[in-house]
Protein backbone atom coordinates (compact mmCIF):
# COMPACT_ATOMS: atom_id res chain seq x y z
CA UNK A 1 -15.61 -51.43 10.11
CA UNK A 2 -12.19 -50.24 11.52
CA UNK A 3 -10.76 -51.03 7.89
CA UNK A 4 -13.04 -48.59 6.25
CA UNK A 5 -13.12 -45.99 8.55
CA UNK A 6 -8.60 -45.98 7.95
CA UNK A 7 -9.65 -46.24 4.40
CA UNK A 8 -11.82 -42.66 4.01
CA UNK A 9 -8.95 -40.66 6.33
CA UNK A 10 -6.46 -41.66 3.20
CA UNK A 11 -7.69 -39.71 0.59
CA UNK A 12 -8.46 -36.91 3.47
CA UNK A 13 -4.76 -36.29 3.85
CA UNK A 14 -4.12 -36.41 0.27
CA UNK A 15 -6.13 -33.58 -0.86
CA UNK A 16 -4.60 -31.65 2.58
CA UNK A 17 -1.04 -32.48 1.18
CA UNK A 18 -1.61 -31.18 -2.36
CA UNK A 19 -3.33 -27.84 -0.87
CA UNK A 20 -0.46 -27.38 0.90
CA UNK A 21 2.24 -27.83 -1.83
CA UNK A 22 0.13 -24.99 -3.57
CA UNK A 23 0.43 -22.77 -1.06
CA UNK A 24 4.14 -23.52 -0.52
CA UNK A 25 4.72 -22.63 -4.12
CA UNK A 26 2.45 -19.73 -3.91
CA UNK A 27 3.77 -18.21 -0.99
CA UNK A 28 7.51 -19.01 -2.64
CA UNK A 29 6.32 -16.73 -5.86
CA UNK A 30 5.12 -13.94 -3.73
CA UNK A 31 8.77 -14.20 -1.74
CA UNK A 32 9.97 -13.43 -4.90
CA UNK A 33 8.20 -10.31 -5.99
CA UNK A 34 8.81 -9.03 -2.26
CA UNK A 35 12.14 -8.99 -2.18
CA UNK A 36 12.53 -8.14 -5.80
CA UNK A 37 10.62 -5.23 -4.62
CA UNK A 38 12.74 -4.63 -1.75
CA UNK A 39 15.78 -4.73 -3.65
CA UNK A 40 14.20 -2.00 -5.98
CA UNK A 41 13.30 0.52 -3.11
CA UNK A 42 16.88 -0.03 -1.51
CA UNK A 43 18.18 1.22 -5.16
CA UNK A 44 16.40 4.17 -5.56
CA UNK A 45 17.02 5.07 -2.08
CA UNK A 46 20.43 5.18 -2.57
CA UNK A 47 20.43 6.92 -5.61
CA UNK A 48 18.36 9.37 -3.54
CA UNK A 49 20.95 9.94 -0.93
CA UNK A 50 23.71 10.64 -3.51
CA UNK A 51 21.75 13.41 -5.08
CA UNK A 52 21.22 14.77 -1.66
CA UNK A 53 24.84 14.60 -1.12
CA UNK A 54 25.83 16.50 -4.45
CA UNK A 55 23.43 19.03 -3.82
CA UNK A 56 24.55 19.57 -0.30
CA UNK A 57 27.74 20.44 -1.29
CA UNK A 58 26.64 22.77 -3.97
CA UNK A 59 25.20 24.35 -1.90
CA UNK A 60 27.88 24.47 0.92
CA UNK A 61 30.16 25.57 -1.93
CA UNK A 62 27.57 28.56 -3.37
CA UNK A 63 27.44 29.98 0.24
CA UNK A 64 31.14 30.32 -0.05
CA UNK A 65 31.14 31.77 -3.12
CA UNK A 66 28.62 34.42 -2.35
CA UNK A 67 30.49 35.17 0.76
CA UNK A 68 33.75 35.90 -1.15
CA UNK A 69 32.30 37.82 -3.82
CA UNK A 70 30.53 39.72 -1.19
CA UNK A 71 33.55 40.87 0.46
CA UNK A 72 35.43 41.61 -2.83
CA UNK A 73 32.22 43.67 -3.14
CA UNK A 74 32.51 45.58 -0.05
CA UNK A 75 35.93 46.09 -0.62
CA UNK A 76 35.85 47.54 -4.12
CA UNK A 77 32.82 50.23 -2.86
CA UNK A 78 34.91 51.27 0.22
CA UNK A 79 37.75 52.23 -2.33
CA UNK A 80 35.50 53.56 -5.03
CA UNK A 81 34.02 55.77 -1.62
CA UNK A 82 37.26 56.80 -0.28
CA UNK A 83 38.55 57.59 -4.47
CA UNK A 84 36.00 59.93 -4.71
CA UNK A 85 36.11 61.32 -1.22
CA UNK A 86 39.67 62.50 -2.07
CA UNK A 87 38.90 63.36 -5.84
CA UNK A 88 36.41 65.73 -4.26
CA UNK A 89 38.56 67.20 -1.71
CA UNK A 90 41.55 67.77 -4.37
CA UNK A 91 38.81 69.43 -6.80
CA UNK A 92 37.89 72.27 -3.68
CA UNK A 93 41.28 72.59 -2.21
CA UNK A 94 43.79 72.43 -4.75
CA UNK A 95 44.10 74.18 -8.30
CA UNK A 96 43.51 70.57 -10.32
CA UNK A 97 45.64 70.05 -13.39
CA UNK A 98 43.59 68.90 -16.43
CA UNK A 99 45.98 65.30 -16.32
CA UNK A 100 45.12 64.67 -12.47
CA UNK A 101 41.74 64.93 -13.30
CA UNK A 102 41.83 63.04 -16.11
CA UNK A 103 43.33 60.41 -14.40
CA UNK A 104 40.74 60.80 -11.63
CA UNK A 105 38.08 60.59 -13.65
CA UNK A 106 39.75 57.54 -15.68
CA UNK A 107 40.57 55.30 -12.20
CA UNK A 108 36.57 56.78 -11.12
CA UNK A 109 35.22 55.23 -14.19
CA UNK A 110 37.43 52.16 -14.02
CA UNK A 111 36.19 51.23 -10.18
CA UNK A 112 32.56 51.67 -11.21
CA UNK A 113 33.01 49.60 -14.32
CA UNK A 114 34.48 46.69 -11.74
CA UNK A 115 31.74 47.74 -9.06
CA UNK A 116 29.07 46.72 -12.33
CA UNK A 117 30.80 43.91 -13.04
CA UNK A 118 31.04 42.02 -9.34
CA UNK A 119 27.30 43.29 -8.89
CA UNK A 120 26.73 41.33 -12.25
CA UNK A 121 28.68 38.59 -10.70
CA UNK A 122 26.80 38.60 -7.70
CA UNK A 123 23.37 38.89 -9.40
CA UNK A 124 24.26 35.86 -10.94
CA UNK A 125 25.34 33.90 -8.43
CA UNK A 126 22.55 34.69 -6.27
CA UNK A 127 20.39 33.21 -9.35
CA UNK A 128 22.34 30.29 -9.13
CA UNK A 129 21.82 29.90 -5.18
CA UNK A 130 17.81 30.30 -5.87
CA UNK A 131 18.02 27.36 -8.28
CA UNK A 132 19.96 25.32 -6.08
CA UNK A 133 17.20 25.93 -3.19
CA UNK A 134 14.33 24.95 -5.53
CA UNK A 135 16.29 21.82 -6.15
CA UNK A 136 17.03 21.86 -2.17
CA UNK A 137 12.99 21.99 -1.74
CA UNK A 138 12.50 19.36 -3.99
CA UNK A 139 15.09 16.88 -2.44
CA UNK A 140 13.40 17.27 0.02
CA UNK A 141 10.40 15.89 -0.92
CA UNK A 142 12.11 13.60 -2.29
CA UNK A 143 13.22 12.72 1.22
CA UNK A 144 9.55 12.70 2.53
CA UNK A 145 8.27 10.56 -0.10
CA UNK A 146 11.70 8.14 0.68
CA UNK A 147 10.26 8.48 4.62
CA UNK A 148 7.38 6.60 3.43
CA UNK A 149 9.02 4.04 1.12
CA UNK A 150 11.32 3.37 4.29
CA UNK A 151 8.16 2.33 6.13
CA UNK A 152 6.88 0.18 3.29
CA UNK A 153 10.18 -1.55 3.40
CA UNK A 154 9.87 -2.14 7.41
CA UNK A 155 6.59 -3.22 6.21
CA UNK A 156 7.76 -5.61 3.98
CA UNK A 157 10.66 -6.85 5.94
CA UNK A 158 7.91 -7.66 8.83
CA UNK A 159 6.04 -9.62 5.69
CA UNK A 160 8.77 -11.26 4.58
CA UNK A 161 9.56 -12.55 8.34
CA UNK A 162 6.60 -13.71 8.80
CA UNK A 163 6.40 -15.53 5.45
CA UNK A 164 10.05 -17.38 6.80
CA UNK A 165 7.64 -18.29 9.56
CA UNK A 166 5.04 -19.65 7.35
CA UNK A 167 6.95 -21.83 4.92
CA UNK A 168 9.18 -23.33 8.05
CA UNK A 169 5.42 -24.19 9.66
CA UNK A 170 4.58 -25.32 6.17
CA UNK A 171 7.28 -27.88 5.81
CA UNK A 172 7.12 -29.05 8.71
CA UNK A 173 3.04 -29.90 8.60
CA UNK A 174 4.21 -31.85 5.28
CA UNK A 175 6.48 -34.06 6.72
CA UNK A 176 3.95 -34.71 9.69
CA UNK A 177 1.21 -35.37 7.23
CA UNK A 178 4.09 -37.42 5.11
CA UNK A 179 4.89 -39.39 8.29
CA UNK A 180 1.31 -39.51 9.34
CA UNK A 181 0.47 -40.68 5.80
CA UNK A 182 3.08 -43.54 5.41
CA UNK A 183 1.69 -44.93 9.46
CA UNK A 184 -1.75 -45.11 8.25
CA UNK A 185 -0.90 -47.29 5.15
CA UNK A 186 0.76 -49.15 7.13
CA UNK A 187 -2.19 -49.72 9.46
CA UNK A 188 -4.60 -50.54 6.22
CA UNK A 189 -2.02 -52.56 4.89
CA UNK A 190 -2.11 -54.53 8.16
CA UNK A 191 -6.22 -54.49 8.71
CA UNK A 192 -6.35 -55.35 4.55
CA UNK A 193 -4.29 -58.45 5.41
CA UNK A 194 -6.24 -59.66 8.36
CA UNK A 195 -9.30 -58.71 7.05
CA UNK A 196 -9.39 -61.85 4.11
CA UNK A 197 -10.40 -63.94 7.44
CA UNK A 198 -12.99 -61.76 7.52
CA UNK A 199 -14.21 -60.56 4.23
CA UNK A 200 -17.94 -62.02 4.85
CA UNK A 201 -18.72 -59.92 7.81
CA UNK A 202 -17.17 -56.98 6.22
CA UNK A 203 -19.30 -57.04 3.56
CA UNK A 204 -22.52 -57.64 5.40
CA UNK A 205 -21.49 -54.87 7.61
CA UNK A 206 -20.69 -52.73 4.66
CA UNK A 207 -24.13 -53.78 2.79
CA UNK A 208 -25.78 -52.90 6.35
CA UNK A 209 -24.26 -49.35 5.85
CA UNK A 210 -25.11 -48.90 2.37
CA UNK A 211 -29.31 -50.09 3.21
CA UNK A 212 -28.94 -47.17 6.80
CA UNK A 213 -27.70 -44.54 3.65
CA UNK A 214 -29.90 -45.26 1.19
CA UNK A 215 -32.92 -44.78 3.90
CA UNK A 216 -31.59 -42.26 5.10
CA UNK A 217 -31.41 -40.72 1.77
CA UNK A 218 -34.72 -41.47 1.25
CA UNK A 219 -35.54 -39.93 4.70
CA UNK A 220 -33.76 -36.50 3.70
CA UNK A 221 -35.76 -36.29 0.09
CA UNK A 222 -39.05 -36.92 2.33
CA UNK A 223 -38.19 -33.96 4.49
CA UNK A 224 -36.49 -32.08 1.46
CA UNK A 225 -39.64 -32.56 -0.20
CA UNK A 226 -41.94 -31.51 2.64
CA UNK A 227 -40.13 -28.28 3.73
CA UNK A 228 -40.28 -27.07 -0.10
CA UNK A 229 -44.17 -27.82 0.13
CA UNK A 230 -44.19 -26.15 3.57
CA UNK A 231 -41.92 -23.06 1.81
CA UNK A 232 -44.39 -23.09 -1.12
CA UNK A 233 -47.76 -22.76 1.00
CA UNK A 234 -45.72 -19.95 3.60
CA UNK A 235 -45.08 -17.88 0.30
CA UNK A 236 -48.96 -18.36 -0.51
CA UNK A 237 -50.05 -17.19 2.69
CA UNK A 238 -47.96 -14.24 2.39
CA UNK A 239 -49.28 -13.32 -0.40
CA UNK A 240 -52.75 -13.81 0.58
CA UNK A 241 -52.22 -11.69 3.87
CA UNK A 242 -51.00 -8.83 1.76
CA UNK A 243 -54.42 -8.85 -0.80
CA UNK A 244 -56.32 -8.89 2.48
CA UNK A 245 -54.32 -6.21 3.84
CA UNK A 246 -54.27 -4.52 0.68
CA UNK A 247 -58.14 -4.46 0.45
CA UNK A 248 -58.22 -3.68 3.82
CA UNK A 249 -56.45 -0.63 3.28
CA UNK A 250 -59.46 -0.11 0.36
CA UNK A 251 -62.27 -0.56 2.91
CA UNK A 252 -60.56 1.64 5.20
CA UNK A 253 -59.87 4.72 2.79
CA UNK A 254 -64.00 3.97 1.42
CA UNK A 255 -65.48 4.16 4.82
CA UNK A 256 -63.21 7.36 5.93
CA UNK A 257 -64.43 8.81 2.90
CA UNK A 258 -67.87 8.14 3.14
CA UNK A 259 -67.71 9.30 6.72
CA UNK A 260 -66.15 12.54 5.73
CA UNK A 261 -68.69 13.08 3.33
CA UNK A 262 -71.89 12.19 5.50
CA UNK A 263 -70.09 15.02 8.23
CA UNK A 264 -70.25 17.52 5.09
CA UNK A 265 -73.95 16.13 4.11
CA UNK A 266 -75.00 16.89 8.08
CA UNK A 267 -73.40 20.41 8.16
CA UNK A 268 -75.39 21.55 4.78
């Protein structure tokens, strides 16, 4: 009996072996696309920083600009101010000469022209600064939506850890079951060799085993049988408790009806 209980645990393992080779190889392929996904976030984050480098120092660099061409700016209106200040005081003081103010007038139009042209200058690079703050906006985003990919890749690096874990627990279960595996064959080989002294009592025990399972298989188709009869007549009376409720429900609505006419019939 000992030899054939050894003999059903064999192909128990086997099964448990295979099953876990597939999820060895499984877990291997989704390794794999983790870390090939990992590697892909780490790029783009990267890439991501460098822009946000770049456009740091455009900006950095803009802010100097405008600073500069806002003193020039400054500069050129205080003389174009003090220019006019004296042209004015040399026009009610003095007895002008047509050449003084023509060259008054000439050095006037002259600072104004320049004046137009740093205000140009300034207009544009004020344009330029707006752009660079819409891209400065967006980077940022971009920065928010990098927050998030940071935590998918602490997510994943907590996956992958634990699927390290997994295949390490995995290999070693193997080479238990392995181990386990090569002991037991060892054992049948051992009962299968002393058991040829005993081959008639094996099979009278095993014959004795097969005659308990074929009753009780017999026994279980009795009672398989019996509970669907036993299902079969509990649907039945169901379904005859519901016509006698439902025709209950008849009587019920008749005789309220007929009572609620014989009221009406007593009032007239």
């Amino acid at each position: 009996t000992k030899g054939w209980i050894l003999r059903g645990q064999i192909p128990e393992h086997c099964p448990k072996m295979k099953s876990t080779e597939s999820g060895k190889k499984e877990l291997e392929s989704e390794l794999k696309s983790e870390k090939d996904r990992y590697s892909s976030l780490e790029k783009e984050l990267d890439q991501l920083r460098k822009e946000k480098s770049g456009i740091e120092g455009k900006v950095s660099k803009l802010e100097d600009d405008i600073q500069q061409e806002r003193n020039r700016m400054e500069s050129a209106k205080a003389t174009l101010e003090r220019e006019i200040a004296s042209l004015k005081r040399h026009s009610a003081s003095d007895d002008p000469t047509s050449l003084k103010l023509q060259e008054l007038s000439q050095k006037n139009n002259e600072i104004m022209s320049k004046l137009e042209e740093e205000t140009r200058k300034y207009q544009q690079l004020v344009s330029k600064h707006e752009h660079l703050e819409e891209d400065h906006v967006m980077l940022k985003a971009q920065l928010e939506s990098n927050k998030q990919k940071f935590q998918e890749l602490d997510s994943l690096k907590n996956k992958l850890v634990q699927a390290d874990n997994i295949e390490a627990r995995l290999v070693k279960e193997n080479t238990n079951l392995s181990r386990k595996l090569v002991e037991m064959q060892k054992k049948v080989a051992q009962l299968e060799s002393n058991a040829e002294n005993r081959t008639a009592g094996l099979e009278l025990e095993r014959d004795r085993l097969k005659s308990a399972l074929e009753d009780k298989q017999r026994e279980y188709e009795h009672l398989s049988s019996e509970n669907e009869m036993n299902a079969y007549q509990v649907a039945q009376l169901r379904k005859d408790s519901e016509d006698l409720r439902s025709k209950l429900d008849d009587y019920e609505r008749i005789n309220k009806a007929q009572r609620t006419l014989s009221e009406h019939n007593s009032h007239l």
